[in-house]
N, C-alpha and C. Protein backbone atom coordinates (compact mmCIF):
# COMPACT_ATOMS: atom_id res chain seq x y z
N UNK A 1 0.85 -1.17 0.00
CA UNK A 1 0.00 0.00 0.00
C UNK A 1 0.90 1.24 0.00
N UNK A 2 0.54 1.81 -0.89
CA UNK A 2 1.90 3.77 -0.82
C UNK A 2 0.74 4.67 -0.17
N UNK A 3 1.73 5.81 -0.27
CA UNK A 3 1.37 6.57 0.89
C UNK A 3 -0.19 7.39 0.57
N UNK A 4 -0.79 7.16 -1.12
CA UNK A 4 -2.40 7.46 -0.89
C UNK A 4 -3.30 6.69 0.03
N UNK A 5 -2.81 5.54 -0.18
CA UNK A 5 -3.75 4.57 0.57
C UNK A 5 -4.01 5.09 2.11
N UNK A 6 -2.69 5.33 3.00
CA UNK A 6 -2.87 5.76 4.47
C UNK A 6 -2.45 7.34 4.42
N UNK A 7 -3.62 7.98 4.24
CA UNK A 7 -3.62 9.45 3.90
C UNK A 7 -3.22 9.84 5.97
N UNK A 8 -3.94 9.05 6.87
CA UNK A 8 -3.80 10.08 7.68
C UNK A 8 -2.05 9.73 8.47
N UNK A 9 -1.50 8.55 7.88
CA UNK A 9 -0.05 8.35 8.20
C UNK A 9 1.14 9.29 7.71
N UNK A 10 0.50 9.41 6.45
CA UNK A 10 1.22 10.33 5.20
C UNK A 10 0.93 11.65 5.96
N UNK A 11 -0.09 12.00 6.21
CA UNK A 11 -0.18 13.62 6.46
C UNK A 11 0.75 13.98 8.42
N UNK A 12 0.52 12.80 8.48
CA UNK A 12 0.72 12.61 10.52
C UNK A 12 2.82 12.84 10.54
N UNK A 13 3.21 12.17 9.23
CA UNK A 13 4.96 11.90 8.93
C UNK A 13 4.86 13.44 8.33
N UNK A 14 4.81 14.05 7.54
CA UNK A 14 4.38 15.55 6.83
C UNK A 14 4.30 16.77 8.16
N UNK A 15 3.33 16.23 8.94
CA UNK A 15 3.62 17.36 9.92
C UNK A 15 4.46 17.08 10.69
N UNK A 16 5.06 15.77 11.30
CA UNK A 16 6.08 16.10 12.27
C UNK A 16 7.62 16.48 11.41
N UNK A 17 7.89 16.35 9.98
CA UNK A 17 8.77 16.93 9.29
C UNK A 17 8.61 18.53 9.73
N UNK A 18 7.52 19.12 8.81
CA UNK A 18 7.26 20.01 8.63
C UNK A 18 7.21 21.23 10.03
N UNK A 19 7.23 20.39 11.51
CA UNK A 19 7.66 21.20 12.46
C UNK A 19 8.83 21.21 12.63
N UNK A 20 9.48 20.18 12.74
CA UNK A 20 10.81 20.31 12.69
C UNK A 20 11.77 21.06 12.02
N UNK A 21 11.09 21.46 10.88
CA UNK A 21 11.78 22.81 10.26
C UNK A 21 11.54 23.67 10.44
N UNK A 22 9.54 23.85 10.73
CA UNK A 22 9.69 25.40 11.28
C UNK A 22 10.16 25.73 12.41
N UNK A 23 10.14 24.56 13.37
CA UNK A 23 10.30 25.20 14.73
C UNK A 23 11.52 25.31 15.38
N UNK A 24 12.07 24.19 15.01
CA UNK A 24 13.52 23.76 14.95
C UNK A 24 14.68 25.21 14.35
N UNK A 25 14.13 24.66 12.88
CA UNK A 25 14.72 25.80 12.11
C UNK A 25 14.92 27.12 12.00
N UNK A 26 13.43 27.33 12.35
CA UNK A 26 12.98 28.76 13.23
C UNK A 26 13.86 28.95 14.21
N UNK A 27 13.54 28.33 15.53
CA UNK A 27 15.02 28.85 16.53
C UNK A 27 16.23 28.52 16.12
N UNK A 28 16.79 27.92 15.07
CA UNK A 28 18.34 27.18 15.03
C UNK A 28 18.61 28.79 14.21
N UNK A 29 17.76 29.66 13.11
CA UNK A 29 17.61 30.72 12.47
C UNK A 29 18.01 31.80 12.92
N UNK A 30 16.93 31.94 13.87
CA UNK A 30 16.91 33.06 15.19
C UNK A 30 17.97 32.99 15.56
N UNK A 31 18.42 31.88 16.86
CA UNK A 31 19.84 32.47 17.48
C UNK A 31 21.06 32.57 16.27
N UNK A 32 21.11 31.69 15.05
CA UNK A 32 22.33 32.66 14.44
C UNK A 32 22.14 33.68 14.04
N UNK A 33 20.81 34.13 13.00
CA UNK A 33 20.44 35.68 12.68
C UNK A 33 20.89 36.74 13.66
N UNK A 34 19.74 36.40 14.71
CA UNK A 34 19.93 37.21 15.44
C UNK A 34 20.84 37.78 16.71
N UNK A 35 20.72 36.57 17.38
CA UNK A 35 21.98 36.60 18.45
C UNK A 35 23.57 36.18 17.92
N UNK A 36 23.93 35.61 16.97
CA UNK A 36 25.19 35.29 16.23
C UNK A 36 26.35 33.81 16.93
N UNK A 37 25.04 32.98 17.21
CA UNK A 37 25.60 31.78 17.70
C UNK A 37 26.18 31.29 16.84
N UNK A 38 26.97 30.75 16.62
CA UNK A 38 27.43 29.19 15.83
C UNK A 38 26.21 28.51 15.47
N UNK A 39 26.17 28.23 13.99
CA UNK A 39 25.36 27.20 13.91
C UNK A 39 25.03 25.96 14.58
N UNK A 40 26.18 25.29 14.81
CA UNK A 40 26.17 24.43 15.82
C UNK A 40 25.86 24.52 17.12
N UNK A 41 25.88 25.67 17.35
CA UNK A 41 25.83 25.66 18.81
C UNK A 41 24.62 25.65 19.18
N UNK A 42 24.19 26.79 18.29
CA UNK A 42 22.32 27.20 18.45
C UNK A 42 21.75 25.84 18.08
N UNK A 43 22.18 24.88 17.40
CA UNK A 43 21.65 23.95 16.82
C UNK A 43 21.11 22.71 18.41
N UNK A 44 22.30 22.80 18.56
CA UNK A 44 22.29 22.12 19.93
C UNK A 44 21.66 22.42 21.02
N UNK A 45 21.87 23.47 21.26
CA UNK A 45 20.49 24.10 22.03
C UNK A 45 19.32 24.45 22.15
N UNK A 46 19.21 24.52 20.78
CA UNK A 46 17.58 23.80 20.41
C UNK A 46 17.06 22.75 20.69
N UNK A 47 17.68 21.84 20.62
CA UNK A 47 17.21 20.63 20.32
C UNK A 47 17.34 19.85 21.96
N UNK A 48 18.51 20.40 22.64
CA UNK A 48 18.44 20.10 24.04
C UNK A 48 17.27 21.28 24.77
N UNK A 49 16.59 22.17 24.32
CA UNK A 49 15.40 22.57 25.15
C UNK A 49 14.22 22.11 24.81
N UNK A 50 14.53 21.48 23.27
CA UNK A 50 12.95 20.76 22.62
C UNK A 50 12.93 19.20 23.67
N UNK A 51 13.55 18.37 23.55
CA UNK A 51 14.03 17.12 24.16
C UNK A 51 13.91 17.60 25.80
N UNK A 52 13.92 19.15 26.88
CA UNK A 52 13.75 18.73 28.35
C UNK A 52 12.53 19.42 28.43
N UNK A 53 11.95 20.29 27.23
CA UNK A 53 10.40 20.50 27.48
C UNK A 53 9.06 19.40 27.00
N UNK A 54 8.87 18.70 26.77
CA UNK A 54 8.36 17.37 25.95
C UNK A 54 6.94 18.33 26.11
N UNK A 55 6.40 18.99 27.35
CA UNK A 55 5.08 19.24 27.06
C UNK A 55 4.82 20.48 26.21
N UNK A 56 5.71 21.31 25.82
CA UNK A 56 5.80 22.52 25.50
C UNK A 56 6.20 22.54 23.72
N UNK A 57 7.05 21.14 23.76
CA UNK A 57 7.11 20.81 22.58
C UNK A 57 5.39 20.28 21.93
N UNK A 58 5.23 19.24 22.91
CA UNK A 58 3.73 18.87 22.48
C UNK A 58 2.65 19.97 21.68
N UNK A 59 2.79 21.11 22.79
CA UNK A 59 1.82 22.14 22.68
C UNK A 59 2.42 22.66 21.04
N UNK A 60 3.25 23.07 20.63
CA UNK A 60 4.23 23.12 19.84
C UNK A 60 3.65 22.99 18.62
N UNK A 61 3.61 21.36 18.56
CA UNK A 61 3.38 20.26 17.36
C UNK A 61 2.25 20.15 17.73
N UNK A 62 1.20 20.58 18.15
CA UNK A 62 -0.23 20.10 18.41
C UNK A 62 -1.11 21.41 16.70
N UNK A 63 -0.74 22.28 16.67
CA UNK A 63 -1.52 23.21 15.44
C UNK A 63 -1.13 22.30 13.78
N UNK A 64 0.26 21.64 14.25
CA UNK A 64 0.94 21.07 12.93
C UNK A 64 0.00 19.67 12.67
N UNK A 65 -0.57 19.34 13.82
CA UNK A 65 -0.91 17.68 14.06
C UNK A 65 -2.54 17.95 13.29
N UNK A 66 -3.06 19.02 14.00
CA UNK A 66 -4.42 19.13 13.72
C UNK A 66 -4.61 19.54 12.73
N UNK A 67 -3.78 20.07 11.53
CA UNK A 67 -3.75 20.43 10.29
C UNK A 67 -3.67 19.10 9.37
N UNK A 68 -2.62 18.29 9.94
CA UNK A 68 -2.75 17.20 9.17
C UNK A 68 -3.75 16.48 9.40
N UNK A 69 -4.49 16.18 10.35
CA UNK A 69 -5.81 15.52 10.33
C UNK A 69 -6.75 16.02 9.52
N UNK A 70 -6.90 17.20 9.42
CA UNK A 70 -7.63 18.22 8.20
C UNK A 70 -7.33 17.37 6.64
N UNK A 71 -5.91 17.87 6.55
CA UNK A 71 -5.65 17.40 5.19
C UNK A 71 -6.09 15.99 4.95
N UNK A 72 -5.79 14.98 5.78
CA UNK A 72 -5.89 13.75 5.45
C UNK A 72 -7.36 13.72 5.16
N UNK A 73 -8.11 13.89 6.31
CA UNK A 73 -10.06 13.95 6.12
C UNK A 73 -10.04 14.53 4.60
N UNK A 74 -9.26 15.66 4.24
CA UNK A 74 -10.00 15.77 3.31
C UNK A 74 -9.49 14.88 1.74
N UNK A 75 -8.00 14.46 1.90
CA UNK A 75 -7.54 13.50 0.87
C UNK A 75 -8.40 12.62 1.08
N UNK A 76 -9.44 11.95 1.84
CA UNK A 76 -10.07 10.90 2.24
C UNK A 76 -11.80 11.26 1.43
N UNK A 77 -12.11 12.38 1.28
CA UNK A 77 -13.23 12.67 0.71
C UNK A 77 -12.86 12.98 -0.75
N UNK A 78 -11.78 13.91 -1.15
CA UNK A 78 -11.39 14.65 -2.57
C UNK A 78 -10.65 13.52 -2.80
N UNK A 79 -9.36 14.27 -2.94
CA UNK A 79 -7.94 13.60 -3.46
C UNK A 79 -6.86 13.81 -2.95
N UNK A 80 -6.29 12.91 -2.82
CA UNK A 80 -5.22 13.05 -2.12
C UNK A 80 -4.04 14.66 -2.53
N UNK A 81 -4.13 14.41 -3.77
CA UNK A 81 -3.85 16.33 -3.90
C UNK A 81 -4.02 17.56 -3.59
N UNK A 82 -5.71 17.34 -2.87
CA UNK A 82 -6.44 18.36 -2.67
C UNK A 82 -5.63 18.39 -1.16
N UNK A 83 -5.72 17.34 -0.66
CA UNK A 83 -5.22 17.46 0.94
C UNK A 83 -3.72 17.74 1.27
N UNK A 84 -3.17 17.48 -0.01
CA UNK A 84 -1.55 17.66 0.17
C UNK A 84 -1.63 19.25 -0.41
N UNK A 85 -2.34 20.16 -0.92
CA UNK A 85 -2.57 21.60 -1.52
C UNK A 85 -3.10 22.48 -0.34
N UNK A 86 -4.00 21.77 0.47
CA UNK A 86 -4.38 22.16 1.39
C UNK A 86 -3.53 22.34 2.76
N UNK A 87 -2.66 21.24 3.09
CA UNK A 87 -1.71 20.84 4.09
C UNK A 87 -0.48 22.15 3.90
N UNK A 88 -0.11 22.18 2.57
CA UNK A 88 1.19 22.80 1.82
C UNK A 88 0.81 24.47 2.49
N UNK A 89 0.08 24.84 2.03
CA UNK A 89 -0.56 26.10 2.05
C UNK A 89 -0.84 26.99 3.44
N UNK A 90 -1.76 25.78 4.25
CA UNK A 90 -1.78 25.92 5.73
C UNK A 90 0.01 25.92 6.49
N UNK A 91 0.70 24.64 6.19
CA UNK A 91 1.42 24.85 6.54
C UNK A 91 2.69 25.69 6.26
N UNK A 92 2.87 26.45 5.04
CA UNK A 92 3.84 27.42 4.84
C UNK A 92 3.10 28.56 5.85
N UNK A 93 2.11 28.86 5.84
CA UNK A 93 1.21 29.86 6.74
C UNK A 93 2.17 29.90 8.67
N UNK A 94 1.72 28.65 8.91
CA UNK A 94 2.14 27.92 10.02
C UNK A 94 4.03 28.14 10.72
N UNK A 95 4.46 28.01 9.42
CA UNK A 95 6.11 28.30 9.25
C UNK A 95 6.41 29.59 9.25
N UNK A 96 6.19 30.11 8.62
CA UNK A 96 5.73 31.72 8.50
C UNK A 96 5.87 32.30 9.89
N UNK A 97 4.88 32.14 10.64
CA UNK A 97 4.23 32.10 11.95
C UNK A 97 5.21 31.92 12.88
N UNK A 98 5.78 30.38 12.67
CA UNK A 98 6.80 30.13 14.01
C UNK A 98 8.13 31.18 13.78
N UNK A 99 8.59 31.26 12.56
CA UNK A 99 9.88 31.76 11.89
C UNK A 99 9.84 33.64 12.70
N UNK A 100 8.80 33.53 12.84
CA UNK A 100 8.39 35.41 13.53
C UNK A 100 8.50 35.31 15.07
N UNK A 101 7.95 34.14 15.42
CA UNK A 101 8.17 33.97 16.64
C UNK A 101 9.12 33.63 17.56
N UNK A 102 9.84 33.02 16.78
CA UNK A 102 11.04 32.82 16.88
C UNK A 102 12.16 34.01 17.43
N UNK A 103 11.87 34.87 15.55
CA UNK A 103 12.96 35.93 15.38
C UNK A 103 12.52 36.64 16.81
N UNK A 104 11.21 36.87 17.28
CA UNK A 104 10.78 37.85 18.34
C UNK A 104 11.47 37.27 19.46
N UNK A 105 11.22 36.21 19.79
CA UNK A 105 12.08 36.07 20.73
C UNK A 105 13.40 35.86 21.16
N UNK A 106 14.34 35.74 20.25
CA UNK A 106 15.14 35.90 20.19
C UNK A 106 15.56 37.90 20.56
N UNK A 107 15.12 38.35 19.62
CA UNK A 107 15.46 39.39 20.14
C UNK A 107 15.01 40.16 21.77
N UNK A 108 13.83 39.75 22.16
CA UNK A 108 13.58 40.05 23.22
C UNK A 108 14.59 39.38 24.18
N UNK A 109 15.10 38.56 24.06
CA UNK A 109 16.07 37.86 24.63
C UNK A 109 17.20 38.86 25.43
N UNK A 110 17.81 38.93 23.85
CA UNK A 110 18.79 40.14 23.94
C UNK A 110 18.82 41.36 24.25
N UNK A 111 17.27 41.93 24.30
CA UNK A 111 16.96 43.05 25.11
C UNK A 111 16.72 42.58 26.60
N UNK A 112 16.89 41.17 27.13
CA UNK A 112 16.58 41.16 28.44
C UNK A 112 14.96 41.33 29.31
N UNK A 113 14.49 40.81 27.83
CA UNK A 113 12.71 41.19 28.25
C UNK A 113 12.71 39.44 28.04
N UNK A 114 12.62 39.24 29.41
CA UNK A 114 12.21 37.50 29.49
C UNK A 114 10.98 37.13 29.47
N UNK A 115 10.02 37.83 29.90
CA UNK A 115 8.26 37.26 29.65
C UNK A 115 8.15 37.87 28.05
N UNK A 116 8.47 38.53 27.26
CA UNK A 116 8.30 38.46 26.35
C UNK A 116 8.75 37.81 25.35
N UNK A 117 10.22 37.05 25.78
CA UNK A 117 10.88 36.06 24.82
C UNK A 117 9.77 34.73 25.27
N UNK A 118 9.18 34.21 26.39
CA UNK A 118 8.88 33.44 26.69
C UNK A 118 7.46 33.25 26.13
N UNK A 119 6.68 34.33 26.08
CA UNK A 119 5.49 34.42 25.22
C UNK A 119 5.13 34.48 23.76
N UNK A 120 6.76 35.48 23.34
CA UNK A 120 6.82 34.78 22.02
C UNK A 120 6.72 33.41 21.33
N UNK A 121 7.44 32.80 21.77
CA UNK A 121 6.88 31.31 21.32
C UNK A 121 5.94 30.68 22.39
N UNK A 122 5.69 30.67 23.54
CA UNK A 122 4.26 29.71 24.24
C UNK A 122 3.11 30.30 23.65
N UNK A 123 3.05 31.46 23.48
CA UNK A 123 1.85 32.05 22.64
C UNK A 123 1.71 31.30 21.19
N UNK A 124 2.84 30.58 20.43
CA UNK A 124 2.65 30.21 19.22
C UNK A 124 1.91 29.60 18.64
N UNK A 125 1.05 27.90 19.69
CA UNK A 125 -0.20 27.89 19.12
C UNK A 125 -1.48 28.36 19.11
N UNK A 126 -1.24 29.34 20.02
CA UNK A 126 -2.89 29.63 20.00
C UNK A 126 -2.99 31.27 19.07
N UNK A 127 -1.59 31.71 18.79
CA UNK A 127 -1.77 32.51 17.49
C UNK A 127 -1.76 31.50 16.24
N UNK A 128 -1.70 30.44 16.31
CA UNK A 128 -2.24 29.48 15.22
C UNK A 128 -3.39 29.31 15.04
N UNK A 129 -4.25 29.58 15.64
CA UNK A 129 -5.50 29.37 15.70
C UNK A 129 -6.11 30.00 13.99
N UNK A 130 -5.99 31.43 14.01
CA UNK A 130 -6.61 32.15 12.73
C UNK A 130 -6.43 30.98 11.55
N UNK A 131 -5.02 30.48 11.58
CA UNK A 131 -4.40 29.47 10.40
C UNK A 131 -5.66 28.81 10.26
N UNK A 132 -5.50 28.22 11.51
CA UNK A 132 -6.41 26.59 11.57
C UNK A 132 -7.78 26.26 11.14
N UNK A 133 -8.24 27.66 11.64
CA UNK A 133 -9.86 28.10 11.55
C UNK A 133 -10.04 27.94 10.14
N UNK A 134 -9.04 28.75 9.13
CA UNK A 134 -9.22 29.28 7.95
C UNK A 134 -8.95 27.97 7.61
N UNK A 135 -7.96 27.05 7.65
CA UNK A 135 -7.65 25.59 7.15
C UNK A 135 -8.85 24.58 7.55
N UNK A 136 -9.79 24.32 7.83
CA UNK A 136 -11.02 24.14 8.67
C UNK A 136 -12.25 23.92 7.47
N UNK A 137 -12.40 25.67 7.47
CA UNK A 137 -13.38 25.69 6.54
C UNK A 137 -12.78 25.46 5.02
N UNK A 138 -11.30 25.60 4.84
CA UNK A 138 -11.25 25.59 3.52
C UNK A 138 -11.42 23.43 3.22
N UNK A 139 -11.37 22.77 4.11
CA UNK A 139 -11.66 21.64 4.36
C UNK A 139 -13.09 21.35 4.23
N UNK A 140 -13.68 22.17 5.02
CA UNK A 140 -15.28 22.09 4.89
C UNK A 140 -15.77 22.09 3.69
N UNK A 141 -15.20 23.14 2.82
CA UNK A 141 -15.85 24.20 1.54
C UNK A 141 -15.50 22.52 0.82
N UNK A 142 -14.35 22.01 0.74
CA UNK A 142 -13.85 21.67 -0.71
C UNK A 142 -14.10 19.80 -0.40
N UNK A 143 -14.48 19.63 1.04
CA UNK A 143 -14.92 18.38 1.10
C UNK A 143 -16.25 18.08 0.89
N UNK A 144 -17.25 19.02 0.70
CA UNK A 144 -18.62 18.91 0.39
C UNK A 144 -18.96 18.35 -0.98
N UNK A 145 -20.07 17.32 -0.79
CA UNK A 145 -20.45 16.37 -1.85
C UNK A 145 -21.19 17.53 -3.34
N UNK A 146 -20.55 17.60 -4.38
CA UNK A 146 -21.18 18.34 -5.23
C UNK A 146 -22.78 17.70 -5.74
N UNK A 147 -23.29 17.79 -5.78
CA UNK A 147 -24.88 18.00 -6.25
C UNK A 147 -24.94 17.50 -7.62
């Protein structure tokens, strides 16, 4: 069976990629952009605060997760194109999103404003929300049985 057959496996592997770059990438971005870490270094320290927050990561990957359930429902009614057009779209939106949140906190960092570096990203999924809503209905609109 390939990956049309298990649309919601395909879309479930898609988003945990697809955070890992924004979010990952997003902060590995941030601290070299902005603060002027070593790639490596920032790299590492990402990934050792993603790995001792597990619930924060959760919260994290939870807007990426519920998008792909979207897409898949709807590769499951349309086509599997429609849900991978739909997924693509939402999630560059999504990337977008973390990549700002990121840069913000990072710099708040460096200004020494710690509830605001800290809200910059814990705030990140629930400023996902607008995404999701809009990814939702565009699911609704395009999964409906034509007449």
């Amino acid at each position: 069976m390939n990956h049309r057959g298990r649309p919601f496996l395909t879309f479930l592997a898609l988003a945990v990629g697809v955070f890992m770059v924004a979010n990952v990438g997003a902060e590995v971005l941030a601290r070299v952009w902005v603060s002027g870490h070593p790639p490596g270094k920032a790299a590492r320290e990402t990934l050792h605060y993603l790995a001792a927050q597990p619930l924060g990561a959760l919260m994290l990957v939870a807007p990426f997760l519920l998008l792909a359930w979207m897409a898949a429902s709807l590769a499951k009614a349309r086509t599997f194109e429609s849900g991978l057009i739909l997924f693509g779209i939402a999630a560059l939106a999504l990337t977008a999103l973390y990549v700002l949140g990121h840069v913000a906190a990072e710099q708040a960092v460096n200004s020494r404003q710690w509830t605001a570096a800290a809200l910059s990203v814990g705030l990140l999924p629930f400023q996902s929300i607008p995404v999701l809503v809009l990814a939702l209905l565009a699911r609704l609109l395009l999964g409906r049985k034509r007449a």
